[in-house]
Protein backbone atom coordinates (compact mmCIF):
# COMPACT_ATOMS: atom_id res chain seq x y z
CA UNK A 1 103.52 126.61 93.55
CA UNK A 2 106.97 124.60 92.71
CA UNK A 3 107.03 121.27 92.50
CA UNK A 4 107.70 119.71 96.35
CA UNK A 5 110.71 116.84 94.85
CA UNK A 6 112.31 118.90 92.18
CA UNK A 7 111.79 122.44 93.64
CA UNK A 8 112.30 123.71 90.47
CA UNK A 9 109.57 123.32 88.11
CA UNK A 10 105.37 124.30 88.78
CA UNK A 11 103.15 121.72 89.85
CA UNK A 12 100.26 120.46 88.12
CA UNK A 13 99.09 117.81 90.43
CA UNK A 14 98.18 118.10 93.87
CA UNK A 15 96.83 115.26 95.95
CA UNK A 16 96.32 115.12 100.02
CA UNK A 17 98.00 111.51 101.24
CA UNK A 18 96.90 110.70 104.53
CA UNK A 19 99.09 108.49 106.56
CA UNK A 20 98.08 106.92 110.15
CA UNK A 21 97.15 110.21 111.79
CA UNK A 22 99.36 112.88 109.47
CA UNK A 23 97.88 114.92 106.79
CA UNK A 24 100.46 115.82 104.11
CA UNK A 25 99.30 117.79 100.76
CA UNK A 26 101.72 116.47 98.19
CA UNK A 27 102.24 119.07 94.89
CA UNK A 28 103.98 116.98 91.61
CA UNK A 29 104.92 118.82 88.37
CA UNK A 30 104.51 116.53 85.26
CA UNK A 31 107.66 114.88 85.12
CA UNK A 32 107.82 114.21 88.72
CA UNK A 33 104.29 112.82 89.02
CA UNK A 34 104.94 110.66 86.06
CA UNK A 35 107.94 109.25 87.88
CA UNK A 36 105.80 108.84 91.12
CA UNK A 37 102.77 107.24 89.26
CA UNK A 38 105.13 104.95 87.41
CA UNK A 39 106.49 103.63 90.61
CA UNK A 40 103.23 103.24 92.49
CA UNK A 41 102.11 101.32 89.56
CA UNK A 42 105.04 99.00 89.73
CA UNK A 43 104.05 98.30 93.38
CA UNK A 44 100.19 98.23 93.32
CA UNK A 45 101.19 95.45 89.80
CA UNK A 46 103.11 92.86 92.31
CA UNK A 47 100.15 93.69 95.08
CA UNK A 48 97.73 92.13 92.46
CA UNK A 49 99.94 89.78 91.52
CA UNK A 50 99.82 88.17 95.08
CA UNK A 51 96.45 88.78 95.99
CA UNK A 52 95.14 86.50 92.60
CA UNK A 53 97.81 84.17 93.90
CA UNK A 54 96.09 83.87 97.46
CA UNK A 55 92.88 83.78 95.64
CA UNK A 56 93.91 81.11 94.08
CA UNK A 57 95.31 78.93 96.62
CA UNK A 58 91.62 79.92 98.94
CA UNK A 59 89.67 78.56 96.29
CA UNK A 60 91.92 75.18 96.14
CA UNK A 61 90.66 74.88 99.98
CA UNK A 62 86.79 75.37 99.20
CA UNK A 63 84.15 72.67 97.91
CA UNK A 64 85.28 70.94 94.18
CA UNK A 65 82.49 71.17 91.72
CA UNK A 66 82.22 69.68 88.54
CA UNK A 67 81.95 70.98 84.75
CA UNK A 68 78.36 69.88 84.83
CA UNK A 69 77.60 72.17 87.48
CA UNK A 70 79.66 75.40 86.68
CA UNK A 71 78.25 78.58 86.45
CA UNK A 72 78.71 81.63 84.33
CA UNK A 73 78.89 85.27 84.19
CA UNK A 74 75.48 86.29 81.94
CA UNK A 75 77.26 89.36 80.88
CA UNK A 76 80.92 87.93 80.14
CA UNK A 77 80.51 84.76 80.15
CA UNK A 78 83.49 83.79 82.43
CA UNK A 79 82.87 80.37 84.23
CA UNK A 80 83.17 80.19 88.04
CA UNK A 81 86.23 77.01 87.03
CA UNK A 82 87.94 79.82 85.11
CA UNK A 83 87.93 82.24 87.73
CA UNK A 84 89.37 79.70 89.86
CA UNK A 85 91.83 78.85 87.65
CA UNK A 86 93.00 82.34 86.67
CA UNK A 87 91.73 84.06 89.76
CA UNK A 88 91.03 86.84 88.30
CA UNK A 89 86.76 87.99 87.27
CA UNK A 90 85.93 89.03 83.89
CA UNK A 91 83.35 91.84 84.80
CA UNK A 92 82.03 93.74 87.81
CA UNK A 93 79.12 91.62 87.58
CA UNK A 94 80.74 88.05 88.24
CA UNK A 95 80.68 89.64 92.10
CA UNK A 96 77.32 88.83 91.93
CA UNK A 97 77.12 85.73 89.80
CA UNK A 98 79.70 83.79 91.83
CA UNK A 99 78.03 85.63 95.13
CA UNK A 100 76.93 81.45 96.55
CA UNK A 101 80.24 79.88 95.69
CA UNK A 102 82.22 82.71 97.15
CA UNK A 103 79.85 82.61 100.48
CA UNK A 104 80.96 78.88 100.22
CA UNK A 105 84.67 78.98 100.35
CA UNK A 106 84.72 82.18 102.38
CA UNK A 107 82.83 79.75 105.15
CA UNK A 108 85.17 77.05 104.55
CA UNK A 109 87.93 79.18 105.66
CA UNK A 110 86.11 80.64 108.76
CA UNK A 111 86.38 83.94 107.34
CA UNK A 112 83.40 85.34 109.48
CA UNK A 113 84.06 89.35 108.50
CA UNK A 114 81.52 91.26 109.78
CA UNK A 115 81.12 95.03 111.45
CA UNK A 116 82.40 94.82 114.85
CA UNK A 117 81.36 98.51 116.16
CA UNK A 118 83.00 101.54 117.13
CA UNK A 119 84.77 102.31 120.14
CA UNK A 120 84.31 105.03 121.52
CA UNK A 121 87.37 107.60 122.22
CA UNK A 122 86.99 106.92 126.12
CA UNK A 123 86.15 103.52 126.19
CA UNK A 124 87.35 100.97 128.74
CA UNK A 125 91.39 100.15 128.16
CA UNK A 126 89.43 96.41 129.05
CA UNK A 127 87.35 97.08 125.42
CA UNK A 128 90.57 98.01 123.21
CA UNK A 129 92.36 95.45 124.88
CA UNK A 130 89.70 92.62 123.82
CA UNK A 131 89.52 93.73 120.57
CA UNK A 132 93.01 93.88 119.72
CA UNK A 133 93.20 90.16 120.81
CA UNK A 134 89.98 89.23 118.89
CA UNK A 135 92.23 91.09 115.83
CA UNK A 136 95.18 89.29 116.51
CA UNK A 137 93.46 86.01 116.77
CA UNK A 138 91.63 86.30 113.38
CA UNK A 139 95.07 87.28 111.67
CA UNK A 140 96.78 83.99 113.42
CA UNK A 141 93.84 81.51 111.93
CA UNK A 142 94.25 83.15 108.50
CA UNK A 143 97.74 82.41 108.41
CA UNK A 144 97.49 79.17 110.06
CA UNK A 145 94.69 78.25 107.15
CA UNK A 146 96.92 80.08 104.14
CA UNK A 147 100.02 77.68 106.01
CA UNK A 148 101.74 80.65 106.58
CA UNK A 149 103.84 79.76 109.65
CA UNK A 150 106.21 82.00 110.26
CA UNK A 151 103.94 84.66 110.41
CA UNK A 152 101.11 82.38 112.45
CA UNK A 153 104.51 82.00 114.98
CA UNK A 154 104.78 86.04 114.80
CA UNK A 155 101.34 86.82 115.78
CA UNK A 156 101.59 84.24 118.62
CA UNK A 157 103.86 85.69 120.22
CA UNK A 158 102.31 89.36 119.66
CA UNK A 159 99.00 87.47 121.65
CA UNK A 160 101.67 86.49 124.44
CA UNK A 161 103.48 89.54 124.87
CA UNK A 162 99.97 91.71 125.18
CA UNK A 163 98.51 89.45 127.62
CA UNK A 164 102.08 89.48 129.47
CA UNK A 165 102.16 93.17 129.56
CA UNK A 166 98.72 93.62 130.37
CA UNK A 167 98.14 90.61 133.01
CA UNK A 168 95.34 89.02 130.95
């Protein structure tokens, strides 16, 4: 099978990328899948990048503890004031050795995230409605709390407009 962005040479890689509701099967040869990687790399880098950067600034929010009472990974070592510092964890298992102190600042930030069941296909337009708001609402007090105004002022006016179109 050729290669689906060069067309001329055989692919090596397939993968199946699912998007929203569309399937697509996606067939790379070698140099165009090292391109492609290369370049989703690059992305999923500055993702990271931003996401140690908004752990950081939640964990400026939380409780302060000091030195005396910091705790540490048993397997690597890493302290719970390093991990705040860098925001980044040293091993899989500082998930569970920092398990209390995230609980902590997670509840300091009313981040409540829990399952909220399925709806079902032919449910009530009354149910999806709700829920969309309840989604909408959560989004707006995360921004509010990470002093992100401009998009609190966005979702705002998303609440407005659904309750205006839908007479809520």
């Amino acid at each position: 099978m050729l290669c689906d962005v060069c067309k001329e040479r055989e692919s090596v890689i397939s993968y199946t990328k699912i998007n929203e509701n569309q399937v697509e099967e996606v067939h790379l040869c070698e140099v165009c899948a090292e391109k492609r990687f290369k370049m989703d790399f690059a992305t999923y880098q500055d993702i990271m990048s931003k996401i140690e950067e908004a752990l950081k600034g939640i964990l400026k929010l939380g409780p302060q503890y000091h030195d005396s009472e910091d705790i540490a990974c048993e397997y690597c070592n890493r302290t719970f004031t390093e991990f705040k510092n860098t925001g980044v964890l040293g091993c899989p298992h500082c998930y569970k050795a920092f398990e209390k102190e995230f609980d902590k600042y997670l509840n300091a930030l009313n981040l409540k995230d829990g399952y909220k069941g399925k709806i079902p296909k032919n449910a009530d337009e009354y149910l999806l409605l709700n829920r969309k708001l309840n989604e909408l609402k959560s989004k707006l007090d995360i921004a509010i709390s990470m002093e992100e105004y401009e998009k609190a002022a966005e979702l705002r006016d998303e609440i407005k407009d659904l309750k205006e179109e839908k007479n809520v």
